[in-house]
N, C-alpha and C. Protein backbone atom coordinates (compact mmCIF):
# COMPACT_ATOMS: atom_id res chain seq x y z
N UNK A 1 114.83 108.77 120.95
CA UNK A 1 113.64 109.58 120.76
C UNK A 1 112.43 108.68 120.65
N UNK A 2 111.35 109.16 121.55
CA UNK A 2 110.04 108.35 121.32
C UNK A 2 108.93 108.50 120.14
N UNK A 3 108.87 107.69 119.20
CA UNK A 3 108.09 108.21 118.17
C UNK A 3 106.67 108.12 118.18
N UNK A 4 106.09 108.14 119.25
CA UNK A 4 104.81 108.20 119.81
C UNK A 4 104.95 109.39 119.78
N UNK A 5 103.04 109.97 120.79
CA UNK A 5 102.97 111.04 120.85
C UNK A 5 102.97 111.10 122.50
N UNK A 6 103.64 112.09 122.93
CA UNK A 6 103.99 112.55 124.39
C UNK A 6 102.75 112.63 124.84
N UNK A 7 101.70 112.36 125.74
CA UNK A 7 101.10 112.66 126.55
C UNK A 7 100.70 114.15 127.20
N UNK A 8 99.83 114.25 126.80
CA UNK A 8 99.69 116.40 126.54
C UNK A 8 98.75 116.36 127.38
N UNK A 9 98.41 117.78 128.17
CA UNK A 9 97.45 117.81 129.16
C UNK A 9 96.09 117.86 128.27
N UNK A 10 96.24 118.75 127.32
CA UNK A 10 95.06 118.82 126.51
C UNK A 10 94.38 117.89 126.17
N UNK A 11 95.18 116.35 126.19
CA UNK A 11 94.57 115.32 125.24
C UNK A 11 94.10 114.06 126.49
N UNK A 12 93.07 113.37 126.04
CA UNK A 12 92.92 112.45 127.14
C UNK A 12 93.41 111.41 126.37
N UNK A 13 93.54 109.90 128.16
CA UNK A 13 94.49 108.89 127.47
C UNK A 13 93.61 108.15 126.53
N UNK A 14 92.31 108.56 126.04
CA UNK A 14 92.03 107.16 124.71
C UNK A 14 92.14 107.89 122.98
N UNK A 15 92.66 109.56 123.72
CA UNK A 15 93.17 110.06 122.40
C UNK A 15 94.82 109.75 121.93
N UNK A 16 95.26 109.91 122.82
CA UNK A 16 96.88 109.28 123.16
C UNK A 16 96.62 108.10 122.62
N UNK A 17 96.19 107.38 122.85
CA UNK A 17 96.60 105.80 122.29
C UNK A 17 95.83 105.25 120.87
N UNK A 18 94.77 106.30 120.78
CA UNK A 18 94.86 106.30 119.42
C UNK A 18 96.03 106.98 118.21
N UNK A 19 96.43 108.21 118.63
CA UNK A 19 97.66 108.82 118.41
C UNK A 19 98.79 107.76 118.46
N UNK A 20 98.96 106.94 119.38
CA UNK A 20 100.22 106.14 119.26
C UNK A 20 100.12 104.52 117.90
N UNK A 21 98.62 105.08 117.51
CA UNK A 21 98.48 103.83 116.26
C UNK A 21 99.64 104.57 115.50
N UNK A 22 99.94 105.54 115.07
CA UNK A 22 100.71 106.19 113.85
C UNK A 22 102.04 106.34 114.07
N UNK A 23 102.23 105.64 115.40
CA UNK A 23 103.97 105.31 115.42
C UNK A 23 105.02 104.86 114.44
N UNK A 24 103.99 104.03 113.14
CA UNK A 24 105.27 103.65 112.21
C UNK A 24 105.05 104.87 111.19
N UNK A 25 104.71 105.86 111.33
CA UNK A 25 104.36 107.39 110.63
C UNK A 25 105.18 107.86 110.95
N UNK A 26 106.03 108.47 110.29
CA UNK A 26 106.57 109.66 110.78
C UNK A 26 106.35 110.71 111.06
N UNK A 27 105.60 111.37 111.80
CA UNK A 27 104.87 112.54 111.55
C UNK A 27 105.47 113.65 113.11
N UNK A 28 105.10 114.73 112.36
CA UNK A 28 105.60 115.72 113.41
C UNK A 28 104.73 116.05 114.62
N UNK A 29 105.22 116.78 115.95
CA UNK A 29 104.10 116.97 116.54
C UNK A 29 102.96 117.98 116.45
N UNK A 30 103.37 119.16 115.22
CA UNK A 30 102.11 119.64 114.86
C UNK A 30 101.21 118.38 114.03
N UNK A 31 101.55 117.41 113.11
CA UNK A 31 100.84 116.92 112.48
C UNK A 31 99.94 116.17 113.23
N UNK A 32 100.37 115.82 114.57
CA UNK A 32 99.69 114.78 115.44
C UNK A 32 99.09 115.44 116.27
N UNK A 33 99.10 116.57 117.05
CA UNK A 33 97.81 117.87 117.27
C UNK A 33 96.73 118.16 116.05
N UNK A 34 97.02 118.31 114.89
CA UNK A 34 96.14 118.17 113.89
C UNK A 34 95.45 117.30 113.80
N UNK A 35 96.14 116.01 113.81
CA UNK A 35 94.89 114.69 113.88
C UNK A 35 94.12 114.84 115.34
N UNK A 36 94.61 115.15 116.28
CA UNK A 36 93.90 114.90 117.99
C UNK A 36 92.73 115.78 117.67
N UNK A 37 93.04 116.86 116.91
CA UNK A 37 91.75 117.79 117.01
C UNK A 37 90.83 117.43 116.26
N UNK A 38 91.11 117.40 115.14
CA UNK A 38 90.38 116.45 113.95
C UNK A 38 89.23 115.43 114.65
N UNK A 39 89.87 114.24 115.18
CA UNK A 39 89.50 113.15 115.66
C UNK A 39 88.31 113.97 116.98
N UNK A 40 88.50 114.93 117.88
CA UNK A 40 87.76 115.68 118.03
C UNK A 40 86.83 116.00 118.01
N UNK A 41 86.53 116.76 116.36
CA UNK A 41 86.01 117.03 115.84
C UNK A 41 86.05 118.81 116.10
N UNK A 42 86.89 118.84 116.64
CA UNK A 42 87.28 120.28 116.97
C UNK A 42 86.92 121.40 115.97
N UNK A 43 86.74 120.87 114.94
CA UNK A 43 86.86 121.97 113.72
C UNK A 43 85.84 121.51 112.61
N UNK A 44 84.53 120.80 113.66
CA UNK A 44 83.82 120.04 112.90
C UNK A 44 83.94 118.83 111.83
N UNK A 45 85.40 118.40 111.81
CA UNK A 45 85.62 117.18 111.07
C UNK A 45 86.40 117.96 110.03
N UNK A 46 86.40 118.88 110.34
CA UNK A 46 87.18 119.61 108.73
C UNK A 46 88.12 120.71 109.32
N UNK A 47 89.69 120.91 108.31
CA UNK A 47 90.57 121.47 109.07
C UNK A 47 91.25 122.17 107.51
N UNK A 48 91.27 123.29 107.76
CA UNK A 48 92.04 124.27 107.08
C UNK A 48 93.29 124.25 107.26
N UNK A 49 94.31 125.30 105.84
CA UNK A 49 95.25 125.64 105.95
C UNK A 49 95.88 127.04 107.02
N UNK A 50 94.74 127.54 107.50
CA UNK A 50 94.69 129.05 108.30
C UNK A 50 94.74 128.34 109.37
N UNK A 51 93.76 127.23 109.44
CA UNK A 51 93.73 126.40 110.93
C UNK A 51 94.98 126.14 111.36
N UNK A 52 95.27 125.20 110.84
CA UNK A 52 96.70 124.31 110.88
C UNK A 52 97.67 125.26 111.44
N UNK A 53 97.90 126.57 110.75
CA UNK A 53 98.51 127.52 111.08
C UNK A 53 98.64 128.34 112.03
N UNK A 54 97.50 128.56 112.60
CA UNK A 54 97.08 129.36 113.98
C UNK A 54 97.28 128.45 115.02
N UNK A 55 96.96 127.12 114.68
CA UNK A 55 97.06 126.45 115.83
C UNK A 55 98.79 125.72 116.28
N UNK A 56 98.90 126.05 115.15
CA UNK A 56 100.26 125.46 115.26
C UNK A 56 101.93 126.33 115.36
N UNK A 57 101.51 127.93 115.23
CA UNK A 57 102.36 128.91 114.67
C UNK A 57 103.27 128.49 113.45
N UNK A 58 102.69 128.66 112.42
CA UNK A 58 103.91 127.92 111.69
C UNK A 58 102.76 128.92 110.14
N UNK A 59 103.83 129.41 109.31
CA UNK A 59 103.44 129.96 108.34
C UNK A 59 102.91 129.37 107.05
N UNK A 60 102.31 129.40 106.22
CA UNK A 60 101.08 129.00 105.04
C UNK A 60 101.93 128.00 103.88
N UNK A 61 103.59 128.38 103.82
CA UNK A 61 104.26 127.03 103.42
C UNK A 61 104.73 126.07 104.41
N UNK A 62 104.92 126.62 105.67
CA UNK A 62 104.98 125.26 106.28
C UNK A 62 103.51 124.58 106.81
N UNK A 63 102.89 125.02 106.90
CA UNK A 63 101.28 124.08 106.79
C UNK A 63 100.99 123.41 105.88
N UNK A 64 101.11 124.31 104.53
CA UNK A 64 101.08 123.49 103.06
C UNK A 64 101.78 122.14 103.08
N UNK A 65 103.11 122.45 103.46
CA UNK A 65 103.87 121.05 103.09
C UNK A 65 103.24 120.05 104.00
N UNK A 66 103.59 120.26 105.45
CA UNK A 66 102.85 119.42 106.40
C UNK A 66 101.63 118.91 105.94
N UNK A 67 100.64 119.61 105.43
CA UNK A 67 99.56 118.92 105.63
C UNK A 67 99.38 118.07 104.14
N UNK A 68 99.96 118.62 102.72
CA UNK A 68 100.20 117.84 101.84
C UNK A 68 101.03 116.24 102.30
N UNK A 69 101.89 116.27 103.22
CA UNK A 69 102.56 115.16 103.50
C UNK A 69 101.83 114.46 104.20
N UNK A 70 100.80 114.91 104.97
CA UNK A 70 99.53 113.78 105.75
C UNK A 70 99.03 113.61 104.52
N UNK A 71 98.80 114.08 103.16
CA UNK A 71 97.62 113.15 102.53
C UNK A 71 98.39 112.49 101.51
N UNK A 72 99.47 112.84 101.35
CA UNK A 72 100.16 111.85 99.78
C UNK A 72 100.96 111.10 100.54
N UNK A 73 102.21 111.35 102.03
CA UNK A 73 102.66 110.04 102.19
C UNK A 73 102.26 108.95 103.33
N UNK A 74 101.34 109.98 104.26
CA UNK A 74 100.88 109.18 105.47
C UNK A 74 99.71 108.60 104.73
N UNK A 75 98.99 109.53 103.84
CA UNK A 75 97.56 109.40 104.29
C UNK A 75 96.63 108.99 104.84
N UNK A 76 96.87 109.81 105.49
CA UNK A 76 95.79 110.12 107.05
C UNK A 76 94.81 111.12 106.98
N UNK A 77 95.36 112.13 105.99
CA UNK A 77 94.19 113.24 105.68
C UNK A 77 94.07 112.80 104.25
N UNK A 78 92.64 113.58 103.76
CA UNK A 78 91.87 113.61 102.58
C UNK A 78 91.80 115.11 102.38
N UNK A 79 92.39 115.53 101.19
CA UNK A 79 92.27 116.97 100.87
C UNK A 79 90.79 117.06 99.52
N UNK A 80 90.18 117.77 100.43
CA UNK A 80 88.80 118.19 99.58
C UNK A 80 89.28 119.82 99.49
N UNK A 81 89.30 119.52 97.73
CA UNK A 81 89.25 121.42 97.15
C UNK A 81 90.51 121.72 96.83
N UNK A 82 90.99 122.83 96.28
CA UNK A 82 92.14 123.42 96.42
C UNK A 82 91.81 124.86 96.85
N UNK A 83 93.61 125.22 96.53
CA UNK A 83 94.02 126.83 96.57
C UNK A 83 93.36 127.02 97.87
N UNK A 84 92.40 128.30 98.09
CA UNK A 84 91.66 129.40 99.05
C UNK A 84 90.59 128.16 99.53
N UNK A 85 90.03 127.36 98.90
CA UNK A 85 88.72 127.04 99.48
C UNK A 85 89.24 125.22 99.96
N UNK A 86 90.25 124.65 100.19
CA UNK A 86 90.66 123.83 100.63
C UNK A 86 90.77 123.25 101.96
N UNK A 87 90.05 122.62 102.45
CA UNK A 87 89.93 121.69 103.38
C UNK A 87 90.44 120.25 103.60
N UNK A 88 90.49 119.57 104.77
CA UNK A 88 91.34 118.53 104.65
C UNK A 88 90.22 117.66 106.16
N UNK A 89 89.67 116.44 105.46
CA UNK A 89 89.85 115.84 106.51
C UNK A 89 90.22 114.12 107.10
N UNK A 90 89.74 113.57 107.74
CA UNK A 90 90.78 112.74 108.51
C UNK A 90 90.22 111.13 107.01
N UNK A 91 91.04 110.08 106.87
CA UNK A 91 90.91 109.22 106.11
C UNK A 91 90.04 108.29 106.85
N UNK A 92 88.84 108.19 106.38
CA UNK A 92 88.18 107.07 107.21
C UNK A 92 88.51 105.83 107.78
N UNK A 93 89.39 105.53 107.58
CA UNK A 93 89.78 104.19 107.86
C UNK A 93 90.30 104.39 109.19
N UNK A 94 90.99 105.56 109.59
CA UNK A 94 92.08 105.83 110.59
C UNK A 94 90.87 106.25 111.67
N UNK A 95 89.59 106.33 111.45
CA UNK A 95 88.49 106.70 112.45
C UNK A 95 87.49 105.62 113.05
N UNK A 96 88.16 104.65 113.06
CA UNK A 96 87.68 103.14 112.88
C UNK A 96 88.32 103.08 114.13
N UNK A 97 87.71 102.53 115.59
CA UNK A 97 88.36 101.84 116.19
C UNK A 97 89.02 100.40 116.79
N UNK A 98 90.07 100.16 117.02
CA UNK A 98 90.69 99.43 117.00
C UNK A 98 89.66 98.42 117.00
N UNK A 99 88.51 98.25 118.22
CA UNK A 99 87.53 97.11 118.26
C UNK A 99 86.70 96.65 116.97
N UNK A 100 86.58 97.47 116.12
CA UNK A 100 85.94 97.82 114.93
C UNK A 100 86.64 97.34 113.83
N UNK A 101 87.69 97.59 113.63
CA UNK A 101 88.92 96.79 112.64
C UNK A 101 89.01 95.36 113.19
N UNK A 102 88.71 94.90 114.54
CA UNK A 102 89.09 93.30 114.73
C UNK A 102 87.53 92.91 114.38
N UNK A 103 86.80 93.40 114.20
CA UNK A 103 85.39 92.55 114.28
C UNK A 103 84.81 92.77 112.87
N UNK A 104 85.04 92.23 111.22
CA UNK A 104 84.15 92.38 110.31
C UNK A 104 82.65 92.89 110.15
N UNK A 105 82.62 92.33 111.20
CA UNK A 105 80.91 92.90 111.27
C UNK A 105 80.71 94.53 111.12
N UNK A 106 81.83 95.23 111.59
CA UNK A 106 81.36 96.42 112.06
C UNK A 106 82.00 97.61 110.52
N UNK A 107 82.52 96.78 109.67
CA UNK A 107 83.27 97.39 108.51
C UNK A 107 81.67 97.68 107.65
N UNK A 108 81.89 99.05 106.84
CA UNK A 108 80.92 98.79 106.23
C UNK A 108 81.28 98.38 104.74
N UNK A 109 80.08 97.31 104.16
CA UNK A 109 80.28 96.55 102.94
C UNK A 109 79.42 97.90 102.04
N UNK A 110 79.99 97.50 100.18
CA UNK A 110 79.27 97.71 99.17
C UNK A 110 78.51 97.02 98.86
N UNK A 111 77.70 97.48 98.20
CA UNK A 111 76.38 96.60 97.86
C UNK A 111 76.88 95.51 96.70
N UNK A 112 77.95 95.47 96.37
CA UNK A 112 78.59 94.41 95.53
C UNK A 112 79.31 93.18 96.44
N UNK A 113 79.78 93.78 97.23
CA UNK A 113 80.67 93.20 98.48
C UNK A 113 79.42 92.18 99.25
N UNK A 114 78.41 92.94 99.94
CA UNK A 114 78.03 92.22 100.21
C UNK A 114 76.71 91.32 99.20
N UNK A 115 76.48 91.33 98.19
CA UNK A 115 76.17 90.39 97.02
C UNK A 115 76.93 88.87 97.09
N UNK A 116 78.70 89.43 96.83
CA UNK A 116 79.51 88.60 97.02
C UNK A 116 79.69 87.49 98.53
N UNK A 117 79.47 88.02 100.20
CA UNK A 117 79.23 87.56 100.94
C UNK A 117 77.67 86.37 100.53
N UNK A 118 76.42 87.13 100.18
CA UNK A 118 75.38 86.43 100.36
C UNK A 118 75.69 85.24 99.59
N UNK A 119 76.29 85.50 98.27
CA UNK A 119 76.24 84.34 97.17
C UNK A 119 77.48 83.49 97.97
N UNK A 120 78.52 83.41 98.46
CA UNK A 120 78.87 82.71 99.31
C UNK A 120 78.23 81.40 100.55
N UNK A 121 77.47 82.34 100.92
CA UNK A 121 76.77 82.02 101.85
C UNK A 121 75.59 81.07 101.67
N UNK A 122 75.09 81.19 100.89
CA UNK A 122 74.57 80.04 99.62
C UNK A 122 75.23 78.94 99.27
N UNK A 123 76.10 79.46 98.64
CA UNK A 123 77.19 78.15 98.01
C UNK A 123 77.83 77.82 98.71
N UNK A 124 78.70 78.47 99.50
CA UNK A 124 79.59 77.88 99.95
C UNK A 124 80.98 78.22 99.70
N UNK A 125 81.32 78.71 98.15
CA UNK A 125 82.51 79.36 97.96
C UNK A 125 81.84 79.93 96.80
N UNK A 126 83.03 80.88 96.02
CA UNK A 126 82.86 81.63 94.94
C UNK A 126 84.24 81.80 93.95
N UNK A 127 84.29 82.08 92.79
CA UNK A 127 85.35 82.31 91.84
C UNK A 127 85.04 83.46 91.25
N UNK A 128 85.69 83.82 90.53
CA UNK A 128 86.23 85.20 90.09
C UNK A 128 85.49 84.86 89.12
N UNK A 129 85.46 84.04 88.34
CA UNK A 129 84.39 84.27 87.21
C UNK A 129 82.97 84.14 87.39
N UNK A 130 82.62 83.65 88.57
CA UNK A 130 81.51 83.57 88.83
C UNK A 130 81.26 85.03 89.36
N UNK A 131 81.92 85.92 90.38
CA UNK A 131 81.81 87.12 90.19
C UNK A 131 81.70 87.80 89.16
N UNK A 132 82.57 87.70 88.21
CA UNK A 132 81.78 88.82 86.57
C UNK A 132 80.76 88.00 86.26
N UNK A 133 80.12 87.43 86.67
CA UNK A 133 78.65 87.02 85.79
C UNK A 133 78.08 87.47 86.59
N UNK A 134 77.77 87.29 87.93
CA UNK A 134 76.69 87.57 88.69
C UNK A 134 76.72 89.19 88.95
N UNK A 135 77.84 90.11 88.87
CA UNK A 135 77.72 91.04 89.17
C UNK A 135 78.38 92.21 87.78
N UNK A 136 78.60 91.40 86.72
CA UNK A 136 78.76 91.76 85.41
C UNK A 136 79.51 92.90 85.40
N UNK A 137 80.74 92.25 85.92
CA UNK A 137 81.80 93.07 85.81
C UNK A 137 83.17 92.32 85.53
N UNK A 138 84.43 93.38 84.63
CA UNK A 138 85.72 92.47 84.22
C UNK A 138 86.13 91.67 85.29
N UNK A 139 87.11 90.91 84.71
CA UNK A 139 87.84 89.92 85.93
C UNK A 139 88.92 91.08 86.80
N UNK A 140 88.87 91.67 86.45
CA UNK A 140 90.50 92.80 87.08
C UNK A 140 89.08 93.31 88.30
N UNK A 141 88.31 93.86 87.72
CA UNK A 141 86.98 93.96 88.96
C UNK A 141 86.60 93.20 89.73
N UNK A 142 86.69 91.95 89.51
CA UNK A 142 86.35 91.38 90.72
C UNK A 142 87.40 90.77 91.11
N UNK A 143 88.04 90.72 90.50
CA UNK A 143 90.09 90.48 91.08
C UNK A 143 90.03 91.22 92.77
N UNK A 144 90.05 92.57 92.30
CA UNK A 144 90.07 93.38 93.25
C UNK A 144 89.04 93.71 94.08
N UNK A 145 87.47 93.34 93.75
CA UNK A 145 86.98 93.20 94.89
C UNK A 145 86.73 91.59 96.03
N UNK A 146 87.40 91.10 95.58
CA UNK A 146 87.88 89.34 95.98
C UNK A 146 89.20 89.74 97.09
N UNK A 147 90.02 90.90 96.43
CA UNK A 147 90.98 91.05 97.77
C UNK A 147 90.74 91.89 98.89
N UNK A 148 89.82 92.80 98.23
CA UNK A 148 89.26 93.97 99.09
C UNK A 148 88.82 93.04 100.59
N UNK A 149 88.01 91.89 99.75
CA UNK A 149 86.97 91.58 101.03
C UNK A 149 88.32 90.38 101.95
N UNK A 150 89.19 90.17 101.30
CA UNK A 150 90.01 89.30 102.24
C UNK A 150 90.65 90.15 102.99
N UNK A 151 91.15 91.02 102.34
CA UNK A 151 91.44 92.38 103.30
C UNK A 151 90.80 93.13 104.51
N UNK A 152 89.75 92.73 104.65
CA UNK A 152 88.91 93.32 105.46
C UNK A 152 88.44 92.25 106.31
N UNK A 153 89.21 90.95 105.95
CA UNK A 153 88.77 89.55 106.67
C UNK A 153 87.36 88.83 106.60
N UNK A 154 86.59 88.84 105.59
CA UNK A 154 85.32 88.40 105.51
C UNK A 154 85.53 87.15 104.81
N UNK A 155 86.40 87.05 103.95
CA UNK A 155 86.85 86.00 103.23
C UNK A 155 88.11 85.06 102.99
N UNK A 156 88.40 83.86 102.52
CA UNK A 156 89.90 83.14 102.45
C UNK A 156 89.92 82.64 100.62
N UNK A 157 90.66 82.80 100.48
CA UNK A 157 91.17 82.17 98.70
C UNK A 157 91.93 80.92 99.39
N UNK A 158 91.47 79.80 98.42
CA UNK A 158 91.99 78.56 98.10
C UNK A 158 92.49 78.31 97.30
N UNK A 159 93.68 77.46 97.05
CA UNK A 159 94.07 76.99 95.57
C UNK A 159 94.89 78.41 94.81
N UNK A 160 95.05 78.09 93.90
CA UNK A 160 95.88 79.54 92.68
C UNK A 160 94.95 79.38 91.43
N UNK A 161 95.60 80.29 90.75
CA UNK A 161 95.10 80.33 89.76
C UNK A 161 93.82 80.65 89.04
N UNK A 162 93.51 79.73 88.04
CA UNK A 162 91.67 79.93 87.76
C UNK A 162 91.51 79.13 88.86
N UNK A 163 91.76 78.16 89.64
CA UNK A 163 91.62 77.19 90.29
C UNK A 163 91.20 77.91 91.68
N UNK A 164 90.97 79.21 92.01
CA UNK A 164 91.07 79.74 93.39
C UNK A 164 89.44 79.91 93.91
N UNK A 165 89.54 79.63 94.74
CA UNK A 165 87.72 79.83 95.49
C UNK A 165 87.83 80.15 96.80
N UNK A 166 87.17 81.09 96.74
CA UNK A 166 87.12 81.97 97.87
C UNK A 166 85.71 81.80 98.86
N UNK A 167 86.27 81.68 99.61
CA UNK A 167 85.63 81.48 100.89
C UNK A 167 84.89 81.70 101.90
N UNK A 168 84.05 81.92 103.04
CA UNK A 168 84.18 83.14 104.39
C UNK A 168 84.88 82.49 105.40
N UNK A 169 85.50 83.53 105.95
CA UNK A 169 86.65 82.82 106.92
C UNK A 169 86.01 82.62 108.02
């Protein structure tokens, strides 16, 4: 079985091959018509439980589950609201294209994030404690915004420990 998405007349090929990013997903082929439309914007960026349903024939617990399982184990959707007035839409990250994820430039920074770039850029490197002073926040805070930005490739950690200084790559 191919765990891509089949090639549908409805869909063109640069929606298909965005669709085939979610191959290590398990997801069904209503869930992956849900994202094509989504991505779309078919439904204005925002997609109901009635939606899901009509478009998919499938009744108000099997939409529920489906579309609960795009946001707690894929997440790929973002559920804004509950019950009656609940909407769902796509996780920003997954609307990023591929060219866009290889090139930093095109990610957008926080105004802390990029604080952290400029003061780099200055110095030369940075430490975690020099982050809670300059931006006066705990070390677990800038712990995590120190990985955020390596994560996103703007930056490299050296060394361990207190000993670590971070970089731009």
């Amino acid at each position: 079985m191919n765990p891509g998405f089949n090639n549908h007349t409805l869909l063109d090929a640069q929606t298909v091959e965005w669709l085939n990013r979610f191959k290590a997903i398990s997801l069904n082929d209503n869930q992956r018509f849900a994202l094509a439309s989504l991505k779309a914007n078919q439904y204005s960026g925002k997609l109901t439980n009635r939606d899901y349903q009509r478009n998919n024939s499938v009744d108000s617990v099997q939409a529920t589950a489906e579309l609960g399982d795009m946001v707690k184990r894929a997440g790929v959707l973002v559920q804004h609201g509950t019950r009656g007035g609940a909407y769902y839409t796509l996780n920003r990250q997954f609307l990023e294209d591929e060219k866009q994820k290889s090139k930093p430039g095109k990610i957008i920074l926080s105004d802390q994030e990029e604080q952290v770039i400029s003061y780099i850029k200055k110095e030369g490197f940075v430490t975690n404690k020099i982050i809670q002073e300059i931006l006066r926040v705990d070390r677990n805070a800038a712990f995590y915004l120190l990985k955020g930005l390596i994560k996103k490739g703007y930056i490299i950690s050296e060394g361990k420990s207190r000993a670590t200084k971070y970089r731009l790559s």
